[in-house]
Protein backbone atom coordinates (compact mmCIF):
# COMPACT_ATOMS: atom_id res chain seq x y z
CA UNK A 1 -49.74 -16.35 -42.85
CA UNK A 2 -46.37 -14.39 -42.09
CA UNK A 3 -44.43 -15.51 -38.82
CA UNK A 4 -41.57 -13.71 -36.94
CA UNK A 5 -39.34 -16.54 -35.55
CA UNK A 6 -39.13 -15.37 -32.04
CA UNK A 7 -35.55 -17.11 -31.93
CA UNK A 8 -34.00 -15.23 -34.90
CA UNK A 9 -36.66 -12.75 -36.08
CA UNK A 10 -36.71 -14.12 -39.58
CA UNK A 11 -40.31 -13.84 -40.93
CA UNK A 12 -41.92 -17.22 -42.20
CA UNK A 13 -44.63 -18.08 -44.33
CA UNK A 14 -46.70 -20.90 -42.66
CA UNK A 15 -50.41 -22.54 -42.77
CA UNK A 16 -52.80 -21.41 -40.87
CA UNK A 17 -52.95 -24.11 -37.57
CA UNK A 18 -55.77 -25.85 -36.53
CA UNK A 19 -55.55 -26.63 -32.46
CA UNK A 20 -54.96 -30.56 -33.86
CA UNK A 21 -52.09 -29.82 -36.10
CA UNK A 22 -49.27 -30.08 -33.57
CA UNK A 23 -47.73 -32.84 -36.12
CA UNK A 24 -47.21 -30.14 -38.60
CA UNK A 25 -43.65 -28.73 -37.48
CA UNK A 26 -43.22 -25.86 -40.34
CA UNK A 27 -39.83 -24.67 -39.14
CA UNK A 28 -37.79 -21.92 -39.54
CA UNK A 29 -35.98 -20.82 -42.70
CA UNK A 30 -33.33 -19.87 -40.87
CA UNK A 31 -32.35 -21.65 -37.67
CA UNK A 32 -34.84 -24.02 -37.96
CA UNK A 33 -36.69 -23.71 -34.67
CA UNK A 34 -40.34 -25.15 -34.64
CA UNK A 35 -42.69 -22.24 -35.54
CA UNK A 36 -45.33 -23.73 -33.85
CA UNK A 37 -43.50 -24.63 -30.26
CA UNK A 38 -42.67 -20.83 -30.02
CA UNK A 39 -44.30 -18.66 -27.16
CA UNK A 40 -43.88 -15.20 -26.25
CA UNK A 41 -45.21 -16.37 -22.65
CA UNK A 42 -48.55 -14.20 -23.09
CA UNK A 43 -52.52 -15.67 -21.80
CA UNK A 44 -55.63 -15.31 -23.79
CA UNK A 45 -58.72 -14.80 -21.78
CA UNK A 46 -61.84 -15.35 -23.11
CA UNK A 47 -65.47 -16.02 -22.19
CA UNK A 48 -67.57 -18.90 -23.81
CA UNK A 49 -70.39 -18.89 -21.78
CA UNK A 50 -72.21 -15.83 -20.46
CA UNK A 51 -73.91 -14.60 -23.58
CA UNK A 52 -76.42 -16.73 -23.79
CA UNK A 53 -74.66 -19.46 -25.83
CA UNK A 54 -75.85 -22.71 -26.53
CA UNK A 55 -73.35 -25.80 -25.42
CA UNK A 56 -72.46 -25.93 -29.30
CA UNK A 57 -72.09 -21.98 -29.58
CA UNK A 58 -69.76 -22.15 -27.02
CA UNK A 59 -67.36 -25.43 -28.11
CA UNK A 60 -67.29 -22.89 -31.33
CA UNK A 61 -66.11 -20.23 -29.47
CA UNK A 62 -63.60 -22.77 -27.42
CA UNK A 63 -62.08 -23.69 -30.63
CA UNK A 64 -61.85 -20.32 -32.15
CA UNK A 65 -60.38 -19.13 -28.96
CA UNK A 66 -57.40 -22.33 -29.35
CA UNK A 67 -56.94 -21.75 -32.80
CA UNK A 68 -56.52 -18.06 -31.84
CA UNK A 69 -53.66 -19.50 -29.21
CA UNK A 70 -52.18 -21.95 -31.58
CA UNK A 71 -51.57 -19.77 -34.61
CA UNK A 72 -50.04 -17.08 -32.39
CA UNK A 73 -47.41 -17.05 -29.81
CA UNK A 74 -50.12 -17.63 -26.60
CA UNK A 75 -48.60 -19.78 -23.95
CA UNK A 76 -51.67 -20.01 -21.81
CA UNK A 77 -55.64 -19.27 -22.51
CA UNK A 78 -57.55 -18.51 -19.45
CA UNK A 79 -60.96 -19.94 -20.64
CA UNK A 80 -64.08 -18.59 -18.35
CA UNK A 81 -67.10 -21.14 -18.82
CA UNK A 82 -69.34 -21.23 -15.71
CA UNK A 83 -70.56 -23.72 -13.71
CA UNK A 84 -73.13 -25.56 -15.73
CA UNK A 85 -72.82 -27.87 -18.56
CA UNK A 86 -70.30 -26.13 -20.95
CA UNK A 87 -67.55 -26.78 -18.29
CA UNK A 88 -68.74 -30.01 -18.35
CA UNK A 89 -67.92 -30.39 -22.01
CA UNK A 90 -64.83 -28.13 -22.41
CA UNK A 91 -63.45 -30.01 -19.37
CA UNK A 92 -64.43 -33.47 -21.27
CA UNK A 93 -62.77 -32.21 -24.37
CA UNK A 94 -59.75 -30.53 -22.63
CA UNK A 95 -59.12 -34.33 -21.57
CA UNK A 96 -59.20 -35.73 -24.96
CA UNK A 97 -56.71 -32.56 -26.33
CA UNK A 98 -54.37 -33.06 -23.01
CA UNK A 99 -53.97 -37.33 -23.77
CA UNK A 100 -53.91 -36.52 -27.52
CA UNK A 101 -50.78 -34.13 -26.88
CA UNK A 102 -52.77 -30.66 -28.30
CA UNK A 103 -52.51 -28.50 -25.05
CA UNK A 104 -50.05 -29.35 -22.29
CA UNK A 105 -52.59 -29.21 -19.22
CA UNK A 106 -55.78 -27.73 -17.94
CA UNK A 107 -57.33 -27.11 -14.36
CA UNK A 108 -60.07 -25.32 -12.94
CA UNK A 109 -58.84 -21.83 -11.48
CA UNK A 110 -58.57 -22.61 -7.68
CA UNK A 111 -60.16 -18.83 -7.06
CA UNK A 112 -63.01 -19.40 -9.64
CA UNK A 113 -63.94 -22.76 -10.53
CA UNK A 114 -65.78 -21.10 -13.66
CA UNK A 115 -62.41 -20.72 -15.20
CA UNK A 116 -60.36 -22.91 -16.85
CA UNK A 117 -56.59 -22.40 -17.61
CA UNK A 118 -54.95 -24.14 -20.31
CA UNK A 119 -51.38 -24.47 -20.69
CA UNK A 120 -50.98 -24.50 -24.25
CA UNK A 121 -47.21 -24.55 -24.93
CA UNK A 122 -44.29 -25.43 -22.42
């Protein structure tokens, strides 16, 4: 995959990122800036849960929707989810990615508690 380094506009080949990868710091050629810290300051909203998905479905589409994020410059994915059990297991995996250091934070939308904002880069 071909990168622009947002700091110096050299283009970069890198891996394709999984959501877990945050170890893998491919830098740039050129000023060597972490690739993967970048962000152009831009959210990603996306629905997992009002087309009739199953719970698994819609932890697919969750981590489609991250690796989306991760691999491009998204600084925040506004994830809409409901009120039923797959906010109940996005919010329970959202924990585990927030102490394992993958996204920065999450919290229910104050306006719509069947969205979920996730702060994935600072």
């Amino acid at each position: 995959m071909n990168k622009e380094c947002l700091a110096c506009g050299m283009i970069n080949s890198i891996p394709v990122f999984d959501i877990t990868d945050w170890n893998k710091k491919d830098r740039c050629l050129k000023c060597d800036d972490a690739l993967i810290l970048q962000s152009d300051g831009s959210t990603h909203t996306c629905d997992i849960a009002h087309g009739n998905e199953t719970v698994d479905q819609a932890m697919s589409k969750l981590h489609l929707h991250l690796n989306h994020a991760i691999n491009n410059y998204t600084h925040r994915v506004r994830l809409i989810v409901g009120g039923g059990l797959i906010k109940e297991e996005v919010l329970g995996l959202l924990y585990f990615y927030q102490q394992q250091g993958y996204i920065v934070s999450y919290a229910v939308d104050s306006r719509n508690a069947g969205t979920i904002n996730i702060i994935i880069r600072s």
